[in-house]
Protein backbone atom coordinates (compact mmCIF):
# COMPACT_ATOMS: atom_id res chain seq x y z
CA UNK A 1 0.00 0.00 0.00
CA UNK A 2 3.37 2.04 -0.37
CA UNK A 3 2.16 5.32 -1.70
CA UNK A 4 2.30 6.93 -5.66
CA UNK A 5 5.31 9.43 -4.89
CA UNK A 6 5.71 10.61 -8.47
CA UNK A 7 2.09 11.77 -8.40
CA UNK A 8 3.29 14.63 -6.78
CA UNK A 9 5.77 17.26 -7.72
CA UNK A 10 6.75 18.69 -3.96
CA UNK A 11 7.16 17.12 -0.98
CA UNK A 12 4.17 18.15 1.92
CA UNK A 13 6.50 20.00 3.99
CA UNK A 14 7.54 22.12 0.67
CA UNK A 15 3.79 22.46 -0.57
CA UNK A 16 2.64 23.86 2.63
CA UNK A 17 5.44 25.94 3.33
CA UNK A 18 5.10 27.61 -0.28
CA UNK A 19 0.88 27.85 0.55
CA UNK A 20 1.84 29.75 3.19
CA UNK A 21 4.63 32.01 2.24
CA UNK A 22 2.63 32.91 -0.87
CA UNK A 23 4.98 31.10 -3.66
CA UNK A 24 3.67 28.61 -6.17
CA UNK A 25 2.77 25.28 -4.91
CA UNK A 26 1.78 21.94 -7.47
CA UNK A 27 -1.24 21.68 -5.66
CA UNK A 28 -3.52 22.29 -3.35
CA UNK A 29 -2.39 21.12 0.46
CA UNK A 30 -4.99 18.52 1.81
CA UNK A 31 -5.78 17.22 5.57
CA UNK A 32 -7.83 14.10 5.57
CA UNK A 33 -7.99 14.54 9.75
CA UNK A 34 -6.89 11.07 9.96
CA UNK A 35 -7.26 10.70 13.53
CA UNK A 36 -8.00 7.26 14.56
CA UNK A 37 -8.82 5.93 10.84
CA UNK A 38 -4.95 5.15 11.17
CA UNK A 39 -5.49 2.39 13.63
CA UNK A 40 -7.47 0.32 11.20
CA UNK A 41 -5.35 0.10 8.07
CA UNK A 42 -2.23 -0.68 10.04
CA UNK A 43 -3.75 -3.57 11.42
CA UNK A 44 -4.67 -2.63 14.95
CA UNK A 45 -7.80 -1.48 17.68
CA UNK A 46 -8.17 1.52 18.44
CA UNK A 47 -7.36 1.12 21.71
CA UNK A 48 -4.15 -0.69 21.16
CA UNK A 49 -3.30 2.66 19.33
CA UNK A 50 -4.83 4.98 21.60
CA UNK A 51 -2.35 3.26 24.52
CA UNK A 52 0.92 2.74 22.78
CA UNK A 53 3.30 5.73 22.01
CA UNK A 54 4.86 2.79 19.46
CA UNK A 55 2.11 1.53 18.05
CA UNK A 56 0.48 5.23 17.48
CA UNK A 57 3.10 6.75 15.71
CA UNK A 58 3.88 3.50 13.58
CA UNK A 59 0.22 3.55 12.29
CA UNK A 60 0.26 7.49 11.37
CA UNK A 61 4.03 6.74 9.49
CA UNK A 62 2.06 3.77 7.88
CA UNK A 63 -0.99 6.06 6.72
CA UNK A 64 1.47 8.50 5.64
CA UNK A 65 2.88 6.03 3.04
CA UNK A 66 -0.19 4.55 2.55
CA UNK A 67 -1.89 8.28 1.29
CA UNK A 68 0.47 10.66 0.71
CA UNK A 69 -1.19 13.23 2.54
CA UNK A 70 -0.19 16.59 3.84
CA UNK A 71 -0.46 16.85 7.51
CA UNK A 72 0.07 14.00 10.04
CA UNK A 73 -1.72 14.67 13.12
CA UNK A 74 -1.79 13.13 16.70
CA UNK A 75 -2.77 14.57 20.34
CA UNK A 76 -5.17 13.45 22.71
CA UNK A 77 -8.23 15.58 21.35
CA UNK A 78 -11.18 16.94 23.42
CA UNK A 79 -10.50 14.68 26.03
CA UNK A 80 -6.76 14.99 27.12
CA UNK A 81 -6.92 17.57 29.54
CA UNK A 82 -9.88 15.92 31.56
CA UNK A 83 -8.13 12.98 31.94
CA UNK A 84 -5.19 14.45 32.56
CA UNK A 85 -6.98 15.88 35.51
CA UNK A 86 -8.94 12.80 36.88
CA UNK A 87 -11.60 11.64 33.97
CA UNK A 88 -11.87 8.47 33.22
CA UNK A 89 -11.41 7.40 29.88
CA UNK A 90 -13.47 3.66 28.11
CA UNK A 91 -11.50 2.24 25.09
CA UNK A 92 -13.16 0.47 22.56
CA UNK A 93 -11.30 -1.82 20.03
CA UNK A 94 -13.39 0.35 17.09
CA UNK A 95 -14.23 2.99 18.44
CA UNK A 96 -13.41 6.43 19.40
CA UNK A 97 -12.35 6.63 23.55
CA UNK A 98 -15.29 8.11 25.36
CA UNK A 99 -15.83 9.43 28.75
CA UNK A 100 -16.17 6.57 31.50
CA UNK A 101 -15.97 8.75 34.45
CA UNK A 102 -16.48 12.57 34.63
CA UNK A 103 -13.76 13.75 37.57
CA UNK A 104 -16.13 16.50 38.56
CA UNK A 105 -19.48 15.04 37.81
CA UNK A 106 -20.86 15.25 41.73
CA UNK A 107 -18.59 17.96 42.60
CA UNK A 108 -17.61 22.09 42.03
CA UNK A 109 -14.67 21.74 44.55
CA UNK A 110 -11.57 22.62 42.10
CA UNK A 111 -9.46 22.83 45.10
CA UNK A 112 -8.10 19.14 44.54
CA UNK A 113 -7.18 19.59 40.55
CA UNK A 114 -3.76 21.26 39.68
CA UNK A 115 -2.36 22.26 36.30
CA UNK A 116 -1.33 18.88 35.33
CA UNK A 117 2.43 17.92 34.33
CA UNK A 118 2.58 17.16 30.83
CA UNK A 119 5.56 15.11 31.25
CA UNK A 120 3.79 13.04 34.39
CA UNK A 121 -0.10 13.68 33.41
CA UNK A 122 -2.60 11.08 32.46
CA UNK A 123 -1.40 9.77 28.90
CA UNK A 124 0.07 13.55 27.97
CA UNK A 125 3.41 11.42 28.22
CA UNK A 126 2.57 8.74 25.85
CA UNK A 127 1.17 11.58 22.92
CA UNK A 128 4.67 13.31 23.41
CA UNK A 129 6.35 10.07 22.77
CA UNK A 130 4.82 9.33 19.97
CA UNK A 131 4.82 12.94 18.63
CA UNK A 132 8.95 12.77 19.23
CA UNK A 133 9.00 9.41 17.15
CA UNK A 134 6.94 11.00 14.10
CA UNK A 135 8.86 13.99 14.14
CA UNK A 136 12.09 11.84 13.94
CA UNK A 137 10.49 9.75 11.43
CA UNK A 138 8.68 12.61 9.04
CA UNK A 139 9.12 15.84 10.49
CA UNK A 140 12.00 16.77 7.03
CA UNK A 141 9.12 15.72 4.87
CA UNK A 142 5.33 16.78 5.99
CA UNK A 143 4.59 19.13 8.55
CA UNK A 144 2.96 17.26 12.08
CA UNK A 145 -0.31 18.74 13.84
CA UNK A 146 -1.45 18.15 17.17
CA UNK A 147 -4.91 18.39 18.31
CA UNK A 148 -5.98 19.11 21.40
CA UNK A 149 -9.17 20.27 23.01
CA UNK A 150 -10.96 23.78 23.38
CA UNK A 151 -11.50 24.95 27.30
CA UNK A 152 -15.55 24.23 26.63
CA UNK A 153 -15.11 20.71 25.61
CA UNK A 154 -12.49 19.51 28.05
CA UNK A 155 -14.45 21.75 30.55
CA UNK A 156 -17.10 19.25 30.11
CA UNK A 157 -15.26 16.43 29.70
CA UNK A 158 -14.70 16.99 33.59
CA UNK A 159 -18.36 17.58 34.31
CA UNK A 160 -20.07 16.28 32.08
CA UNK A 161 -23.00 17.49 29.65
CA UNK A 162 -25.93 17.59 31.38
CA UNK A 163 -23.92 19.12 34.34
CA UNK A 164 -22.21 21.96 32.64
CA UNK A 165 -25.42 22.96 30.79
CA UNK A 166 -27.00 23.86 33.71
CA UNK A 167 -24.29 25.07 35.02
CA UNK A 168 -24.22 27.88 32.61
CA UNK A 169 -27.51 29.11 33.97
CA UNK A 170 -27.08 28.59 37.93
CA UNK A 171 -23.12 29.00 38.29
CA UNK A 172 -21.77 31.06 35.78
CA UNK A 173 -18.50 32.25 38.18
CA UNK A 174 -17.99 28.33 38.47
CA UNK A 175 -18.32 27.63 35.13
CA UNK A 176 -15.69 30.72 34.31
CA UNK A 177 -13.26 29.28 37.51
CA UNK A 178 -13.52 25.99 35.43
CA UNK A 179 -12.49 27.09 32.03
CA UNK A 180 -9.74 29.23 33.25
CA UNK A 181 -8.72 26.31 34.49
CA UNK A 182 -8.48 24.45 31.44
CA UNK A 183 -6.65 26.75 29.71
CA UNK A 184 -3.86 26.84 32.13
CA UNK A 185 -3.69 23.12 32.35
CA UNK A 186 -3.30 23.10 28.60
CA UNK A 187 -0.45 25.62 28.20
CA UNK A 188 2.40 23.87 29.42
CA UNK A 189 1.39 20.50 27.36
CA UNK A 190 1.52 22.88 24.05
CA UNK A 191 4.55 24.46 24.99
CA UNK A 192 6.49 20.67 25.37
CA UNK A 193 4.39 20.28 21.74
CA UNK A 194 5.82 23.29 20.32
CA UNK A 195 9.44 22.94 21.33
CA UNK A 196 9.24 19.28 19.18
CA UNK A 197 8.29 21.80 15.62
CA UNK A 198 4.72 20.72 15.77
CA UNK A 199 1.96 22.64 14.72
CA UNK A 200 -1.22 22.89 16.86
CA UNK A 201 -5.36 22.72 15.92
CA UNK A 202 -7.71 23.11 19.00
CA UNK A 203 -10.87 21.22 18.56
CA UNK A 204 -13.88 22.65 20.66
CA UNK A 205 -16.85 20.29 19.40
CA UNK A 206 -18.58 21.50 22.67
CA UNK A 207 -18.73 24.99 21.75
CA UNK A 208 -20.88 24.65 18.56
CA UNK A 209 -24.09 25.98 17.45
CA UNK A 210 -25.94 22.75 17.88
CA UNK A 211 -25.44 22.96 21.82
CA UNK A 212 -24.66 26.52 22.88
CA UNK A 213 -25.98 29.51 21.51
CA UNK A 214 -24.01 32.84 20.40
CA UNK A 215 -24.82 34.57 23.91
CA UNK A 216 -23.18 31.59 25.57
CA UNK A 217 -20.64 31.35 23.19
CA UNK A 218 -19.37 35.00 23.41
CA UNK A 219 -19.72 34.72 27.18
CA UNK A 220 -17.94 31.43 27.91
CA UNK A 221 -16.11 29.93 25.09
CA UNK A 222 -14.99 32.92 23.49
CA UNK A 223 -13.22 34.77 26.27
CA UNK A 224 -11.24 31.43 27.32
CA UNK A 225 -10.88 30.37 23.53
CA UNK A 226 -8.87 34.14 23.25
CA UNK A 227 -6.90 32.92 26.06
CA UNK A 228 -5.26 30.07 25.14
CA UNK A 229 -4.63 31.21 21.47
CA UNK A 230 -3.05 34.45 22.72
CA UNK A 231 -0.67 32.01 25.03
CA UNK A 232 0.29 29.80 22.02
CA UNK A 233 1.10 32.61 19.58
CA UNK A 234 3.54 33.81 22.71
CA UNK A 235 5.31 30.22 21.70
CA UNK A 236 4.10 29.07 18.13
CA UNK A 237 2.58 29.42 15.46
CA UNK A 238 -1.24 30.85 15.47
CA UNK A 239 -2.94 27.94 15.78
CA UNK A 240 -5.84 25.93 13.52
CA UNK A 241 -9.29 26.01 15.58
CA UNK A 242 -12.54 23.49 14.65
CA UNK A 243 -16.30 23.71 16.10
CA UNK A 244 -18.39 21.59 15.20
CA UNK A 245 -21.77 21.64 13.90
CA UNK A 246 -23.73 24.97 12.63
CA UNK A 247 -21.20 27.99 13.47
CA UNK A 248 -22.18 30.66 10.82
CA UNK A 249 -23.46 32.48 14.09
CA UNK A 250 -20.22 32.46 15.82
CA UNK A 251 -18.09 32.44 12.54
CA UNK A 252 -16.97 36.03 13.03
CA UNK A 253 -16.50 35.39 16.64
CA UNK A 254 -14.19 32.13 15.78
CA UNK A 255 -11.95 34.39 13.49
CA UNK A 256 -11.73 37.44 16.30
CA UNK A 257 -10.11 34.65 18.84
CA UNK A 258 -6.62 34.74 16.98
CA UNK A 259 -7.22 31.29 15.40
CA UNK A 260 -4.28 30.96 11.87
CA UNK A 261 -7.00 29.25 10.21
CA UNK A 262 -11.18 27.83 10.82
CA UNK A 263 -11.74 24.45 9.85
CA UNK A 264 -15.73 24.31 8.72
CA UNK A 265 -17.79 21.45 9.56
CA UNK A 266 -19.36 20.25 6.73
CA UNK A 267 -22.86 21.70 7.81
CA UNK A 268 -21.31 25.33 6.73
CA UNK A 269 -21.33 26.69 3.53
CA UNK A 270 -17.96 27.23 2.29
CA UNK A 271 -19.01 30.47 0.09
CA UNK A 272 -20.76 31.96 2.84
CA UNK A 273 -18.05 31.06 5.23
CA UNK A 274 -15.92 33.03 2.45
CA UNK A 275 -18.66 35.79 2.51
CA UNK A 276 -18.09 36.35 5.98
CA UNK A 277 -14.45 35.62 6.96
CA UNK A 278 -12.47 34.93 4.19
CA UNK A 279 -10.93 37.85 4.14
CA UNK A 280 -9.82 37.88 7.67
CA UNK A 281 -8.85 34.29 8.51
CA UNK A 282 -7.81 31.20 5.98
CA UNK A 283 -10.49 28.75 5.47
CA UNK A 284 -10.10 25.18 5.48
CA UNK A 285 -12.64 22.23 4.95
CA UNK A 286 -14.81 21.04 4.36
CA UNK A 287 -15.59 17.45 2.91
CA UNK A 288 -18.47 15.63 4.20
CA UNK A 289 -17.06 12.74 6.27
CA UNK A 290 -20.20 10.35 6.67
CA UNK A 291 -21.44 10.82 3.19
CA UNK A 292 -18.84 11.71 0.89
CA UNK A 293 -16.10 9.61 2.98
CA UNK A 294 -17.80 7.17 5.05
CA UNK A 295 -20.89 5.77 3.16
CA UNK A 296 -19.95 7.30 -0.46
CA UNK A 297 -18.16 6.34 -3.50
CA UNK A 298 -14.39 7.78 -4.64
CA UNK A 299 -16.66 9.50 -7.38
CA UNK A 300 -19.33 11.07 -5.05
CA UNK A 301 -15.32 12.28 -2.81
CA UNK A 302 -13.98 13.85 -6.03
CA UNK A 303 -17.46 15.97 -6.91
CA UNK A 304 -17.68 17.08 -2.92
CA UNK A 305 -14.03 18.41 -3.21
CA UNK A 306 -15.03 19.76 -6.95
CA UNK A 307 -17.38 21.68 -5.34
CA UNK A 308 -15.35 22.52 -2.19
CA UNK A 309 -12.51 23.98 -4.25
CA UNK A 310 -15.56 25.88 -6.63
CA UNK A 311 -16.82 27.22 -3.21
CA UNK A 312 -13.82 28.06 -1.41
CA UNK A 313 -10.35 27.96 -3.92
CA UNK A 314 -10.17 32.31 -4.11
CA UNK A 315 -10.94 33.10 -0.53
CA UNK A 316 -8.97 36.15 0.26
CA UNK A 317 -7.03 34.80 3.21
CA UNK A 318 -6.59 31.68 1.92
CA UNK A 319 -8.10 27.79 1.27
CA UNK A 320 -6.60 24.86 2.25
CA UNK A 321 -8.41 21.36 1.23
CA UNK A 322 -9.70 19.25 4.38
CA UNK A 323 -12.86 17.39 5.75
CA UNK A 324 -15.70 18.68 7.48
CA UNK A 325 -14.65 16.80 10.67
CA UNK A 326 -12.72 14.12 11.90
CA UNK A 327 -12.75 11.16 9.23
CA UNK A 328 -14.56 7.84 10.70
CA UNK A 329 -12.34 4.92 11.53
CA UNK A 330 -13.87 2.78 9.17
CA UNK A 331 -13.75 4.87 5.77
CA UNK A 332 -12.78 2.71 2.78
CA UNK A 333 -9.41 3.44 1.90
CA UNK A 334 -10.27 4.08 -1.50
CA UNK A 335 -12.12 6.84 -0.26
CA UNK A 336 -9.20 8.69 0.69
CA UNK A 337 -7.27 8.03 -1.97
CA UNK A 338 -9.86 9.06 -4.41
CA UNK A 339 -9.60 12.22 -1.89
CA UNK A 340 -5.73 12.88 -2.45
CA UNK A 341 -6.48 12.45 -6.15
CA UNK A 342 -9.38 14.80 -6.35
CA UNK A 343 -6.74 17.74 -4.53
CA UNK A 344 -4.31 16.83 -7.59
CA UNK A 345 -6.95 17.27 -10.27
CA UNK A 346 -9.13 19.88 -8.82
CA UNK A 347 -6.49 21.85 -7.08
CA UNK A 348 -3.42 21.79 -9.34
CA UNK A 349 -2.07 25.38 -8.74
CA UNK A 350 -2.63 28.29 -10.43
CA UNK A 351 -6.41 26.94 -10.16
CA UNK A 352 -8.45 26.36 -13.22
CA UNK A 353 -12.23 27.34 -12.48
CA UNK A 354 -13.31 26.31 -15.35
CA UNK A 355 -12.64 22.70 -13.66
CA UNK A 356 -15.14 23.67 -11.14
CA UNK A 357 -17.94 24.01 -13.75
């Protein structure tokens, strides 16, 4: 499954570098969002990857050959922080991890929880590990993400949904107490992240539209979001940030927090997104993962990124190629090949609209 190397004229390191510097590029950069997908083509559970700092990075090198692709990513997600403070994680051989325990699920007392070593803390260890191994591995050839979660979602990671909803409502100073909290227990894991040359995307799947609206957004996630961002451009790079779900409420909000790029979930129109941001933040999605990816057909991948790069390829700020959200473990690997191959038809730089037709 060794990858088609002279498909491509640039290495992934020296397409994205280019993208961003403003010089020519063969084609468009592309992020499949990997994630745990990686697990299952190089032959193991997801919780055998989720628990080995070997066996993690050896599956994202393998999907890396396998694809081709333009960002390797690994981090503990929404989740990391939580259980770097106490949460209790379940891992399923097929399955994403999920939340077995909630640390603070009968309790407001943060007097116990301190910012957590990310040397010593929960698996924080392993994810460096295998970060340090990719790096070694990759790092001269395609650049290496990690992805960790927004303040909201590990916020409620620790509590737990039904907890920290009402919580919004009947202890708002808690709920503020908590957040700051999580982004000072996430600081000092990204700075260990950014001295290894990766880059960072914060995933906040607990601050979309679908469960909070704007007022709550602007008056819990948004403040905290700020936060951390304006800590990790002290240290790195601005870094990538995705919300799930319906954001075209919040999508000016999501580009005032600092964020180097938004990746859209697919339920966001990419020329509205444009409409609205694209000229103050690059824009980066958004490929529908269940349908197009998941249940579809390489054909039905290729038209959704024909009409991703129709949508999105001249946004002021920029467009880089990507999925709507993470990609399921089980996509057919064909679909993500017929993926790559749709960024070398479609987005072959300078762009051709007449291929979007």
């Amino acid at each position: 499954m060794t990858r088609n190397v002279s498909k491509d004229q640039m290495t992934p390191l020296e397409r994205v570098t280019a993208f961003m510097t403003g010089q020519p590029y063969d084609r468009i950069p592309c992020n499949p969002s990997l994630g745990n997908h990686a697990a299952t083509i190089a032959g193991l559970t997801v919780a055998e990857y989720q628990n080995s700092a070997a066996k993690m990075a050896g599956a994202q090198i393998f999907a890396y050959q396998t694809y081709g692709h333009d960002f390797v990513g690994l981090g503990p997600g929404h989740t990391g922080v939580a259980e770097a403070l106490g949460t209790g994680l379940a891992f399923p051989d097929d399955s994403t991890p999920f939340v077995r325990d909630f640390a603070l699920q009968d309790s407001i007392d943060l007097s116990g929880l301190t910012i957590p070593d990310p040397l010593k803390a929960g698996r924080f260890p392993l994810f460096l590990e295998a970060l340090d191994i990719v790096t070694e591995r990759l790092g001269h050839e395609v650049p290496i993400g990690f992805v960790i979660g927004g303040p909201m979602s590990a916020a409620y990671s620790l509590r737990g949904a039904e907890a920290l909803m009402k919580d919004l409502y009947v202890r708002p100073e808690f709920v503020h107490e908590l957040l700051d909290l999580c982004v000072k227990g996430t600081i000092p894991l990204l700075k260990e992240v950014a001295m290894r040359g990766a880059g960072i995307v914060i995933v906040d799947p607990v601050s979309s539209g679908s469960l909070i609206g704007p007022g709550f957004f602007r008056q819990f996630s948004l403040p905290y979001l700020k936060q951390l961002i304006d800590a990790i451009r002290e240290f790195a790079t601005p870094p990538v940030l995705h919300i799930c779900g319906d954001t075209r409420k919040i999508l000016g909000d999501m580009a005032e927090t600092g964020a180097g790029g938004l990746s859209l979930d697919n339920a966001i129109d990419l020329a509205e997104a444009k409409h609205q941001v694209g000229s103050q933040v690059m824009i980066i999605g958004n490929v529908n993962p269940a349908e197009s990816m998941y249940n579809g057909t390489p054909e039905l991948v290729k038209l959704d990124v024909k009409n991703c790069m129709k949508k999105a390829h001249d946004s002021p700020k920029g467009y880089l190629l990507g999925l709507g959200c993470e990609l399921p473990i089980k996509t057919p690997p064909e679909n993500v090949h017929a993926l790559i191959d749709a960024a070398r038809i479609y987005g072959k730089y300078p762009y051709d609209s007449e291929l979007f037709s």
